[in-house]
Protein backbone atom coordinates (compact mmCIF):
# COMPACT_ATOMS: atom_id res chain seq x y z
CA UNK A 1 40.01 7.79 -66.55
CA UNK A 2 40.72 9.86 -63.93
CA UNK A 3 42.48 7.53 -61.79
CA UNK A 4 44.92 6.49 -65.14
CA UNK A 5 45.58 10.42 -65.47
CA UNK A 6 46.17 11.33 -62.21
CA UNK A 7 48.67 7.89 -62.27
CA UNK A 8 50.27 9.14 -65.31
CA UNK A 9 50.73 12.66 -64.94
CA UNK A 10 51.91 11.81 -61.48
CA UNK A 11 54.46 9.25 -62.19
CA UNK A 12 55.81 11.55 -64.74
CA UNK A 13 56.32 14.24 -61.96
CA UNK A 14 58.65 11.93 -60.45
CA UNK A 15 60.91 12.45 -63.73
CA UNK A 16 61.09 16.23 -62.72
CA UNK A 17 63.28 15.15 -59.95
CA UNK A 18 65.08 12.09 -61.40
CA UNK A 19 66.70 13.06 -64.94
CA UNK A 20 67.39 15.93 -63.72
CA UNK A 21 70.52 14.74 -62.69
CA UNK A 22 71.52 13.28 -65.98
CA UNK A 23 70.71 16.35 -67.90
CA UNK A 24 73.33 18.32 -65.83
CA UNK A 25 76.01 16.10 -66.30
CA UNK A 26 77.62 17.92 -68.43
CA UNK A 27 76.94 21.32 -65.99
CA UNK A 28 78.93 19.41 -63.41
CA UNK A 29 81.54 18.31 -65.22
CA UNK A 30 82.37 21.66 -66.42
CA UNK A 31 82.18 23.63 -63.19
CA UNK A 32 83.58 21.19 -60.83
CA UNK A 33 86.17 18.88 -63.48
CA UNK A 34 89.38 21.30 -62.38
CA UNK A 35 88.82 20.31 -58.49
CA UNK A 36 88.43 16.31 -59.63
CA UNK A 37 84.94 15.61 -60.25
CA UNK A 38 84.73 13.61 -63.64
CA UNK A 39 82.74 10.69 -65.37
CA UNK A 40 83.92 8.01 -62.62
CA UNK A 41 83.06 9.89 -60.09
CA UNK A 42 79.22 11.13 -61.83
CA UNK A 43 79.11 7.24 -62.10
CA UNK A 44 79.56 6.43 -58.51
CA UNK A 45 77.08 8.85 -57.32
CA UNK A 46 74.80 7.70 -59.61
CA UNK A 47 75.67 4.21 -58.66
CA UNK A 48 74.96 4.88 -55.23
CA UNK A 49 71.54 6.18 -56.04
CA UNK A 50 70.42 3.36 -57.53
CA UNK A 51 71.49 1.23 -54.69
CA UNK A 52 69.17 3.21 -52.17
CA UNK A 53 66.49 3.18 -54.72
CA UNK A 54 66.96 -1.37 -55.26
CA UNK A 55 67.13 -0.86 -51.61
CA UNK A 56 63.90 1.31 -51.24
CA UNK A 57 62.18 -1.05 -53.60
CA UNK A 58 61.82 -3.81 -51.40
CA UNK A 59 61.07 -1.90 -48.47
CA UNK A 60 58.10 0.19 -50.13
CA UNK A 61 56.81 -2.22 -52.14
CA UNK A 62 55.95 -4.13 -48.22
CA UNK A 63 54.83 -1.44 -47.51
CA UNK A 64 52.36 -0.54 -50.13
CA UNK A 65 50.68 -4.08 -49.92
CA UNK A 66 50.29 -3.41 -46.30
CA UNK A 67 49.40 0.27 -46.10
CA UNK A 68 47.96 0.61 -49.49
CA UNK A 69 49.16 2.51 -52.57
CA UNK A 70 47.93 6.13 -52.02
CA UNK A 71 49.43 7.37 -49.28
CA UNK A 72 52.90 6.59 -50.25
CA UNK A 73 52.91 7.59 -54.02
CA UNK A 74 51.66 11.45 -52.33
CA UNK A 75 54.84 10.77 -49.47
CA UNK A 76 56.99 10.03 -52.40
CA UNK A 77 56.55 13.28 -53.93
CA UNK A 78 56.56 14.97 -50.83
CA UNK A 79 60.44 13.87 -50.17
CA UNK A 80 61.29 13.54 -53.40
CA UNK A 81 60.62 17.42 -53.87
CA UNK A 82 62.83 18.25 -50.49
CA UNK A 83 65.67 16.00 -51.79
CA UNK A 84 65.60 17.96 -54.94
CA UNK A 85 65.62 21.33 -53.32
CA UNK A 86 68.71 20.46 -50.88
CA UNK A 87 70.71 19.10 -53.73
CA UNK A 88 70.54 22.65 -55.49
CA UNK A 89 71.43 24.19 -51.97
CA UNK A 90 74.84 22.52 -51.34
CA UNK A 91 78.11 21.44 -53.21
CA UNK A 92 81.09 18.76 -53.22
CA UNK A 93 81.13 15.01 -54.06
CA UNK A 94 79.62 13.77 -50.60
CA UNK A 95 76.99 15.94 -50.52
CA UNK A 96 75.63 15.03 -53.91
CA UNK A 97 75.82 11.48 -53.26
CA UNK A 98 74.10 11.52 -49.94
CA UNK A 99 71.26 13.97 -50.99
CA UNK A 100 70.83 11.69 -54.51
CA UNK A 101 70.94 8.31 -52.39
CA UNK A 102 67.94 9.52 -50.21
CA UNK A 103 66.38 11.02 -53.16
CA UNK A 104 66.75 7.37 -54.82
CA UNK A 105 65.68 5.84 -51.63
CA UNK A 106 62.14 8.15 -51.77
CA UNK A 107 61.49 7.43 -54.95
CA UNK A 108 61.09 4.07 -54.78
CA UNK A 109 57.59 4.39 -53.25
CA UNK A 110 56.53 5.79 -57.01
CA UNK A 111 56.12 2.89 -59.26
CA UNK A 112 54.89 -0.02 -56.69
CA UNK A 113 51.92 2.54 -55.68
CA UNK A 114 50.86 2.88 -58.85
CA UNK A 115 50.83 -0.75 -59.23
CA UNK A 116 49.03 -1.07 -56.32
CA UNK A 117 46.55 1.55 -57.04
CA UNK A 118 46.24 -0.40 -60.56
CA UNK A 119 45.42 -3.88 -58.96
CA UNK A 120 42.52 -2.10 -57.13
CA UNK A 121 41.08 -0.32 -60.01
CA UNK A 122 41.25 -2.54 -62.87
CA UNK A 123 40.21 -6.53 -64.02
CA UNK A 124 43.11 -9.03 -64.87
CA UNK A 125 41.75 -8.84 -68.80
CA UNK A 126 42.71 -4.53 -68.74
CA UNK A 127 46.39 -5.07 -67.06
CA UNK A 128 47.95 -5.29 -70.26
CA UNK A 129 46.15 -2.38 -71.66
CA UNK A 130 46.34 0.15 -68.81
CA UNK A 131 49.64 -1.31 -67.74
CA UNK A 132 51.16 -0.22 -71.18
CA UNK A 133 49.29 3.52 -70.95
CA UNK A 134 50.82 3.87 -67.39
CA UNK A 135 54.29 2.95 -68.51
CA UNK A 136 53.87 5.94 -70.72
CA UNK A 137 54.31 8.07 -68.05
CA UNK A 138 57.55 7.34 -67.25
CA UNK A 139 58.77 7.34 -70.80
CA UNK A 140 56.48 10.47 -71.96
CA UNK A 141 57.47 12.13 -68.74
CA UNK A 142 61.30 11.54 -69.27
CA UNK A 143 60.60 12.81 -72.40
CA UNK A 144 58.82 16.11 -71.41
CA UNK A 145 61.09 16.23 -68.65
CA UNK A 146 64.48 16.44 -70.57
CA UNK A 147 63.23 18.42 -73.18
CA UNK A 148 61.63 21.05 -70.34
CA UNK A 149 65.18 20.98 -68.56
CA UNK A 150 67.46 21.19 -72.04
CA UNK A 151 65.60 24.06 -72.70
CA UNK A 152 66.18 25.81 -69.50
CA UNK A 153 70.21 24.93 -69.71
CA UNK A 154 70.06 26.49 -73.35
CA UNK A 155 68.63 29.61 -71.81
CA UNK A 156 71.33 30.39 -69.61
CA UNK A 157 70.00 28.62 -66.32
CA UNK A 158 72.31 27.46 -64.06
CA UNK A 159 72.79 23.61 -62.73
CA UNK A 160 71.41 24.89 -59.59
CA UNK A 161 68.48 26.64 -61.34
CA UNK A 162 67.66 23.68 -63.03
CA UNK A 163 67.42 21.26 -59.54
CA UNK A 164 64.98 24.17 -58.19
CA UNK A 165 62.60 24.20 -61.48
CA UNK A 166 62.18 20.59 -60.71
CA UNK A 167 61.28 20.60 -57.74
CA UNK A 168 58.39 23.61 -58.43
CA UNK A 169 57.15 21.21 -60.89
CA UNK A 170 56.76 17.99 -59.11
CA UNK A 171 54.82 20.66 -56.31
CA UNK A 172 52.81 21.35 -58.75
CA UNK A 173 51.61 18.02 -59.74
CA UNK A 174 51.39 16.47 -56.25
CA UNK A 175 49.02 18.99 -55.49
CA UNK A 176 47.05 17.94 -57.84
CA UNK A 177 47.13 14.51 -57.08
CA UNK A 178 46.44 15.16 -53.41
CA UNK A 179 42.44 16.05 -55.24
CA UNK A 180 42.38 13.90 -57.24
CA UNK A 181 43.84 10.25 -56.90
CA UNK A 182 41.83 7.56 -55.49
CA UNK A 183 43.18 4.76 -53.55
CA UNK A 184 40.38 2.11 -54.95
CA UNK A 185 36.53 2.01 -56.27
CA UNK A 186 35.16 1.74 -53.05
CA UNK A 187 35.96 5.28 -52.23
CA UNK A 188 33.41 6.53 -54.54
CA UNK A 189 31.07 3.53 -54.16
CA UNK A 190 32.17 0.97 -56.44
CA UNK A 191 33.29 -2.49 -56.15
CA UNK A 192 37.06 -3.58 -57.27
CA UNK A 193 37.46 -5.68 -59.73
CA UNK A 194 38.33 -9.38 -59.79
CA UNK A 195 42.36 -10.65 -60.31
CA UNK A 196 43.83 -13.42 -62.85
CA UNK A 197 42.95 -16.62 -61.54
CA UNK A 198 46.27 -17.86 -62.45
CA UNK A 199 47.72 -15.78 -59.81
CA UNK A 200 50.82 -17.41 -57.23
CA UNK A 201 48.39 -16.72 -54.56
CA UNK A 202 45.55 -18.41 -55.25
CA UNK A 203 42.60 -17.54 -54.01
CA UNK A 204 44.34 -15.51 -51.45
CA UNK A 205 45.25 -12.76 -54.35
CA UNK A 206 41.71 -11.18 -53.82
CA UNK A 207 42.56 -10.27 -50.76
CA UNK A 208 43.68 -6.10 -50.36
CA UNK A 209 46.29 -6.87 -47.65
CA UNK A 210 48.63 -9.93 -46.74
CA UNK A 211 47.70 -11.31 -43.54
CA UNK A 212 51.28 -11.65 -42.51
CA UNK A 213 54.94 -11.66 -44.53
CA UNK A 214 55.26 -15.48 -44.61
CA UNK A 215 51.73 -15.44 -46.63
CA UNK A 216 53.36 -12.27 -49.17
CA UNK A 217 57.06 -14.01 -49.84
CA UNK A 218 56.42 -17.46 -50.18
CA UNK A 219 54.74 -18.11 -53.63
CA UNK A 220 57.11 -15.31 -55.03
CA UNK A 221 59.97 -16.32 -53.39
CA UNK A 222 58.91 -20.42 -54.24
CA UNK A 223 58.14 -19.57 -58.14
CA UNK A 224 60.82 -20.51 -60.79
CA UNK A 225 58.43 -17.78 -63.05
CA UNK A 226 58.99 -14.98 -60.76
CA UNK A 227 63.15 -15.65 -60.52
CA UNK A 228 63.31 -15.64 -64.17
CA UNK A 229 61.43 -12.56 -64.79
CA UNK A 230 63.99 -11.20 -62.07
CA UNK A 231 66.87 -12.19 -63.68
CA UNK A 232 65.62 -10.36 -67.08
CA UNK A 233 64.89 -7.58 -65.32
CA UNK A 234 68.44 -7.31 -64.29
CA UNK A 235 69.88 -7.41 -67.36
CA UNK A 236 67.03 -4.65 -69.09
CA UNK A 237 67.70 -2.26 -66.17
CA UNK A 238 71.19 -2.02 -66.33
CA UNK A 239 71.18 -1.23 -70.09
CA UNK A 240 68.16 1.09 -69.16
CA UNK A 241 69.59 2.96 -66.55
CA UNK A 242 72.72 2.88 -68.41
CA UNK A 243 70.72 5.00 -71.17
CA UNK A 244 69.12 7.15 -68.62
CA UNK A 245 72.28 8.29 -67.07
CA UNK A 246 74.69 8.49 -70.10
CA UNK A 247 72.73 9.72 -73.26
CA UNK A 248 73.43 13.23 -73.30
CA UNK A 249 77.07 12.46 -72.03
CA UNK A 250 77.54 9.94 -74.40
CA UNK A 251 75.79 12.59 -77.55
CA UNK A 252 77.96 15.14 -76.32
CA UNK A 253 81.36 13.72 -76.43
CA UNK A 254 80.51 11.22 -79.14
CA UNK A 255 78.04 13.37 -81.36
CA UNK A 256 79.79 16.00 -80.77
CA UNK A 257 77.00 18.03 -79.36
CA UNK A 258 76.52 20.88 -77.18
CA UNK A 259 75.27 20.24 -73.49
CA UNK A 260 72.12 21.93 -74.10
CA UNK A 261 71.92 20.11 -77.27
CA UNK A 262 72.90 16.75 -75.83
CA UNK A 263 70.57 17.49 -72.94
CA UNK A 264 67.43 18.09 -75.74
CA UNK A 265 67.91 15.30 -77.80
CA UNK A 266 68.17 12.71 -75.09
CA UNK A 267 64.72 13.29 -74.97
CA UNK A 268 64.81 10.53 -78.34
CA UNK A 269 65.26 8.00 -75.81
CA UNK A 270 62.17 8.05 -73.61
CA UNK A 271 60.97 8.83 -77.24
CA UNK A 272 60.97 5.95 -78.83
CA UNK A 273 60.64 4.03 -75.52
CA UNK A 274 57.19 5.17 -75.49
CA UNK A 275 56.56 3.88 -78.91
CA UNK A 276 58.02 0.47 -78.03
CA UNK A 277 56.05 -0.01 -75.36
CA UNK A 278 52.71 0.80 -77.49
CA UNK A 279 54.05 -1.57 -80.34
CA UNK A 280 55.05 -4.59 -78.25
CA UNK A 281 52.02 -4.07 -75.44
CA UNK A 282 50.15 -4.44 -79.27
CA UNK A 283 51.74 -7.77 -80.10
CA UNK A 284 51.78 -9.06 -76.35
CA UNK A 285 47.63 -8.83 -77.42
CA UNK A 286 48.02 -10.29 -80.59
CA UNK A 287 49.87 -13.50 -79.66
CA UNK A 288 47.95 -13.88 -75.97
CA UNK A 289 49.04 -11.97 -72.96
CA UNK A 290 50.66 -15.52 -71.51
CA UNK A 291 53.41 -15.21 -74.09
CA UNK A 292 54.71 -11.74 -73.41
CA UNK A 293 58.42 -13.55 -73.06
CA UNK A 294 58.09 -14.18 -77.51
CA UNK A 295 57.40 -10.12 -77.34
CA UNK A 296 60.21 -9.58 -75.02
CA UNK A 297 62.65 -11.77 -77.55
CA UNK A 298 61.31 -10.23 -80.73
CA UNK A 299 62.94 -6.83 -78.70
CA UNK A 300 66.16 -8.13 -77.62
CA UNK A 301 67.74 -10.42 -80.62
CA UNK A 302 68.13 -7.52 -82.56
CA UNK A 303 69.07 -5.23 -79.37
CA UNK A 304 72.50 -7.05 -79.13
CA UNK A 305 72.82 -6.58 -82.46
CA UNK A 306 72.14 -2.71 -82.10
CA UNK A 307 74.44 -2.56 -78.81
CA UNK A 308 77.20 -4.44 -80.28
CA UNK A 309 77.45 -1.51 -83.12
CA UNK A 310 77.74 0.84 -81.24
CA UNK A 311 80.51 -1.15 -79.40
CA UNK A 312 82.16 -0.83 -82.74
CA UNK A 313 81.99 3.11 -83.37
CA UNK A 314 84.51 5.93 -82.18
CA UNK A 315 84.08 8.89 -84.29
CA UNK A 316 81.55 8.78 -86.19
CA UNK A 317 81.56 11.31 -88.65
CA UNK A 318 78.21 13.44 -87.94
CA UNK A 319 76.15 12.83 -84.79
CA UNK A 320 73.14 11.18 -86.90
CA UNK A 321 74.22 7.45 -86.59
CA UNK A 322 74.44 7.57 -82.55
CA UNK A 323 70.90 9.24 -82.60
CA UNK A 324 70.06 6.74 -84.86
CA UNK A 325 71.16 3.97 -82.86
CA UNK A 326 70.12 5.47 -79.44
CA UNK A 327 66.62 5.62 -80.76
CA UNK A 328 66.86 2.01 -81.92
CA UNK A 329 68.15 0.49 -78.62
CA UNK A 330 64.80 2.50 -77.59
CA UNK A 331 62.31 0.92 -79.63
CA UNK A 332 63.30 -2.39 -79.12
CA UNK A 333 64.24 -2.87 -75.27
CA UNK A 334 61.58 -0.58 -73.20
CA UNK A 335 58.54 -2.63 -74.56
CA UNK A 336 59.81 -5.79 -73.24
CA UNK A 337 60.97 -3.71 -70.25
CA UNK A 338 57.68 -2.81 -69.20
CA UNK A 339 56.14 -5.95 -68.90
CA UNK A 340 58.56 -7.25 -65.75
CA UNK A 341 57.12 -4.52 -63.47
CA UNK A 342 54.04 -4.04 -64.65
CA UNK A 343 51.31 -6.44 -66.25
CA UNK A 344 53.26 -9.78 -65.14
CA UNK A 345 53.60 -8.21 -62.09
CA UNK A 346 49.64 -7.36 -61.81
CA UNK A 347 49.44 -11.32 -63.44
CA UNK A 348 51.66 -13.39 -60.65
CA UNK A 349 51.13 -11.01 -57.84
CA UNK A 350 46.81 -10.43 -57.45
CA UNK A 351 45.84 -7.09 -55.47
CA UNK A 352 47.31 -8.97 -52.25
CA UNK A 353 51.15 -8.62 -53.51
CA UNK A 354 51.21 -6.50 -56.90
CA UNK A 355 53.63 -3.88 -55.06
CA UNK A 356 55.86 -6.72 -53.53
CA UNK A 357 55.81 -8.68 -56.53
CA UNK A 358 56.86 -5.22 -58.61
CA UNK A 359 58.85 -4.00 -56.04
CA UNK A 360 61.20 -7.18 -56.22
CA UNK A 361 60.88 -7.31 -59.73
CA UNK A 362 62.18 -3.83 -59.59
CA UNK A 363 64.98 -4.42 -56.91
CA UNK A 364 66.55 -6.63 -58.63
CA UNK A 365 66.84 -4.90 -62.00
CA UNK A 366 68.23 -1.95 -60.02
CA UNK A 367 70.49 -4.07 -57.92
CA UNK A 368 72.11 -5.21 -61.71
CA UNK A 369 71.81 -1.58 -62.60
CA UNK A 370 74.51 -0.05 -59.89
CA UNK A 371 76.62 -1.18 -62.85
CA UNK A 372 75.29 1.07 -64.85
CA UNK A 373 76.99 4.14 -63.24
CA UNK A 374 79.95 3.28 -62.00
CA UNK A 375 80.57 0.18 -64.02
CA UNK A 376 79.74 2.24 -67.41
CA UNK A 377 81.57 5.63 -66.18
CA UNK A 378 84.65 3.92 -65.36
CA UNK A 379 84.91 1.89 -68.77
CA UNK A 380 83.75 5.06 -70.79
CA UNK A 381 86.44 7.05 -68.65
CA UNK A 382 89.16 4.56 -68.77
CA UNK A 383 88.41 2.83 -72.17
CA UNK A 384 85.88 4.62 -74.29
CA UNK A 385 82.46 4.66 -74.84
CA UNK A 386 83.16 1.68 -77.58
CA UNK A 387 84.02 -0.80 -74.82
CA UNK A 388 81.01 0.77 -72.24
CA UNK A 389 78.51 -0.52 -75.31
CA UNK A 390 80.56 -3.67 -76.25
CA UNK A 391 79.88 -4.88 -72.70
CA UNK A 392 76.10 -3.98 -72.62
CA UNK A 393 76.04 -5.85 -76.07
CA UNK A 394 77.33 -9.33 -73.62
CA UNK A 395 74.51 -8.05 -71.19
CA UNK A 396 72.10 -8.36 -73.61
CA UNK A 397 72.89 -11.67 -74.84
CA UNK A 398 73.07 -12.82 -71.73
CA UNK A 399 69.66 -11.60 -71.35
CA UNK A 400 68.21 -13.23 -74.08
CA UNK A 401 69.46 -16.84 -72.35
CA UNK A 402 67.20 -16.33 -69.33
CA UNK A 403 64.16 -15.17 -71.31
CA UNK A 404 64.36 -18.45 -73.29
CA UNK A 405 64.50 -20.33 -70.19
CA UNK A 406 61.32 -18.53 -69.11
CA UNK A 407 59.69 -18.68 -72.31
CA UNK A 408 60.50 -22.98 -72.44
CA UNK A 409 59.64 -23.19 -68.29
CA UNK A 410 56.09 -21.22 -69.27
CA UNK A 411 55.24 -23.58 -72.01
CA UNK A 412 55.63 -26.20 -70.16
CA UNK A 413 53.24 -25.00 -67.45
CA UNK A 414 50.63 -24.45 -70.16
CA UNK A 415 50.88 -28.22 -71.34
CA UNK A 416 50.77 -29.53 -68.01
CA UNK A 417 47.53 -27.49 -67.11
């Protein structure tokens, strides 16, 4: 228990110093639109972060399998939080997108630690369960987060004000975690638990380090599973990330809201994300934890549907149907979302390559999701937020192609065996 809240309310930290950004959009926009910063630009630097952070992704999840989980979830704070504080010190287009790149790049080390700290602490037949509680955190902590931030930005406080807030809070948490986080059961006496069986590693997945890199990227890199859950997690990042950057843009020239406003009800996002992951974690359980890619469909058929509407809107005539919608999208994509990185990565990679396994997982959601920011901001900026949507609506079909393909090569596996 203390382990899964020190996880939690630790990986929700991270939040402090990562939606910050979107939540003074609008800020930005405002103060620095008459010297030439607008939505294309937001987008690239944006864009750019998520590069560092697919980039950082690969790197740290290596790392983590190597060096263990621990260490670098506290160094990720650590940077994340002196990042944070130099982007509220400085100004101008370059700076931002340097400072947000190497924040990116830090934060990478977040979510592969915790699934490496998971893999040590918990038995194949609990991934599911604590997987789904963990994801929580980043959804909950989005949540808190935005709302926290949108309340500041109401009060009066300053873009700059805001950047500094967050980075007081995420000190406040990784001190915290510096008592007490764990890096396994052994530290207080315990032994670790046992992996699935049905792991890409064999036997070798009980082991707590890779004995070399050929040993860590050849069953990944060798599995027809692990592309395809790759290939979905492009497509759910980019419409993620898309969300993450561009709600409280999108509310406030849409909706019609204020920035403050926008900035609060954002927050319905992570929301309802948190929701959908309880709801389809649920029925993951119900039909058998080996068909998680049904769940994932039962999310995404009616997510193009969703996406393709609000292709089709331009002025809506009171800012209720795009929070309805918003919080729709929500419920039925961050469910299937948190399986990729999180129990199937626990299920293919064993505690000898959970992070790597994640961490690629990851990469290559976030490699699909530099679209997101300056592929979104220059549509929304050149051709309205109708055709941004209308094009994450062909994402999402696209999407639901390569989870059927997974879903038919999985069944097969299961008949053969």
């Amino acid at each position: 228990m203390i382990t899964v809240g020190s996880l939690c309310v630790g990986y929700a930290g991270y939040y402090l110093c990562r939606s910050n950004l979107s939540v003074v959009t609008p800020l930005l926009l405002e103060e620095f639109g008459p010297s030439g910063l607008n939505k294309e630009i937001i987008g690239l630097i944006a864009s750019s972060g998520v590069l560092f952070y697919a980039i950082g992704k690969v790197l740290s999840g290596v790392l983590c399998d190597f060096f263990g989980g621990r260490r670098t979830f506290l160094l990720g704070m650590v940077g994340s939080i002196i990042a944070t504080v130099m982007f509220g010190l400085l100004a101008g287009v370059a700076a931002f997108m340097i400072i947000w790149s190497l924040n990116r790049l830090i934060q990478s080390t977040g979510w592969v630690s915790l699934v490496k700290i998971t893999s040590n602490w918990f038995p194949f037949g609990m991934y599911g369960t604590v997987m789904g509680v963990l994801s929580l955190s980043f959804l909950f902590g989005d949540v808190l987060t935005r709302l926290f931030l949108g309340s500041l930005i109401s009060a009066g406080i300053g873009w700059r004000g805001i950047f500094f807030a967050a980075a007081g809070g995420l000190t406040a948490i990784a001190i915290g975690a510096q008592f007490l986080l764990k890096s396994s059961p052994t530290e207080i006496g315990e032994q670790e638990p046992d992996v699935n069986p049905q792991n890409l590693f064999g036997s070798e997945g009980r082991r707590k380090r890779p004995l070399d890199m050929v040993m860590l990227l050849r069953p990944l890199l060798s599995s027809f599973s692990f592309w395809m859950v790759a290939t979905i997690s492009l497509g759910l990042t980019l419409i993620r990330e898309t969300f993450n950057i561009w709600t409280p843009t999108y509310l406030a020239e849409v909706a019609g809201l204020s920035a403050g406003s926008a900035a609060t009800y954002s927050l319905l996002f992570p929301l309802f994300g948190g929701i959908s992951v309880l709801v389809f974690g649920r029925m993951a359980d119900r039909i058998g934890g080996g068909k998680r890619s049904v769940a994932i469909l039962a999310g995404l058929v009616p997510l193009v549907a969703i996406l393709g509407i609000m292709g089709s809107i331009r002025e809506p005539s009171s800012a209720v149907l795009p929070l309805v919608l918003v919080s729709a999208a929500a419920m039925l994509m961050i469910g299937p979302y948190s399986f990729l990185a999180g129990a199937i990565s626990l299920d293919l990679g064993g505690k000898v390559g959970s992070s790597t396994t994640s961490g690629l997982i990851d990469a290559a959601g976030y490699l699909g999701a530099i679209a997101s920011g300056i592929g979104i901001g220059s549509l929304a900026q050149r051709a309205g937020w109708d055709a941004a949507f209308g094009s994450l609506a062909i994402v999402a079909l696209v999407t639901v192609g390569a989870t059927v393909a997974y879903w038919r090569f999985q069944e097969h596996l299961a008949e053969r065996t």
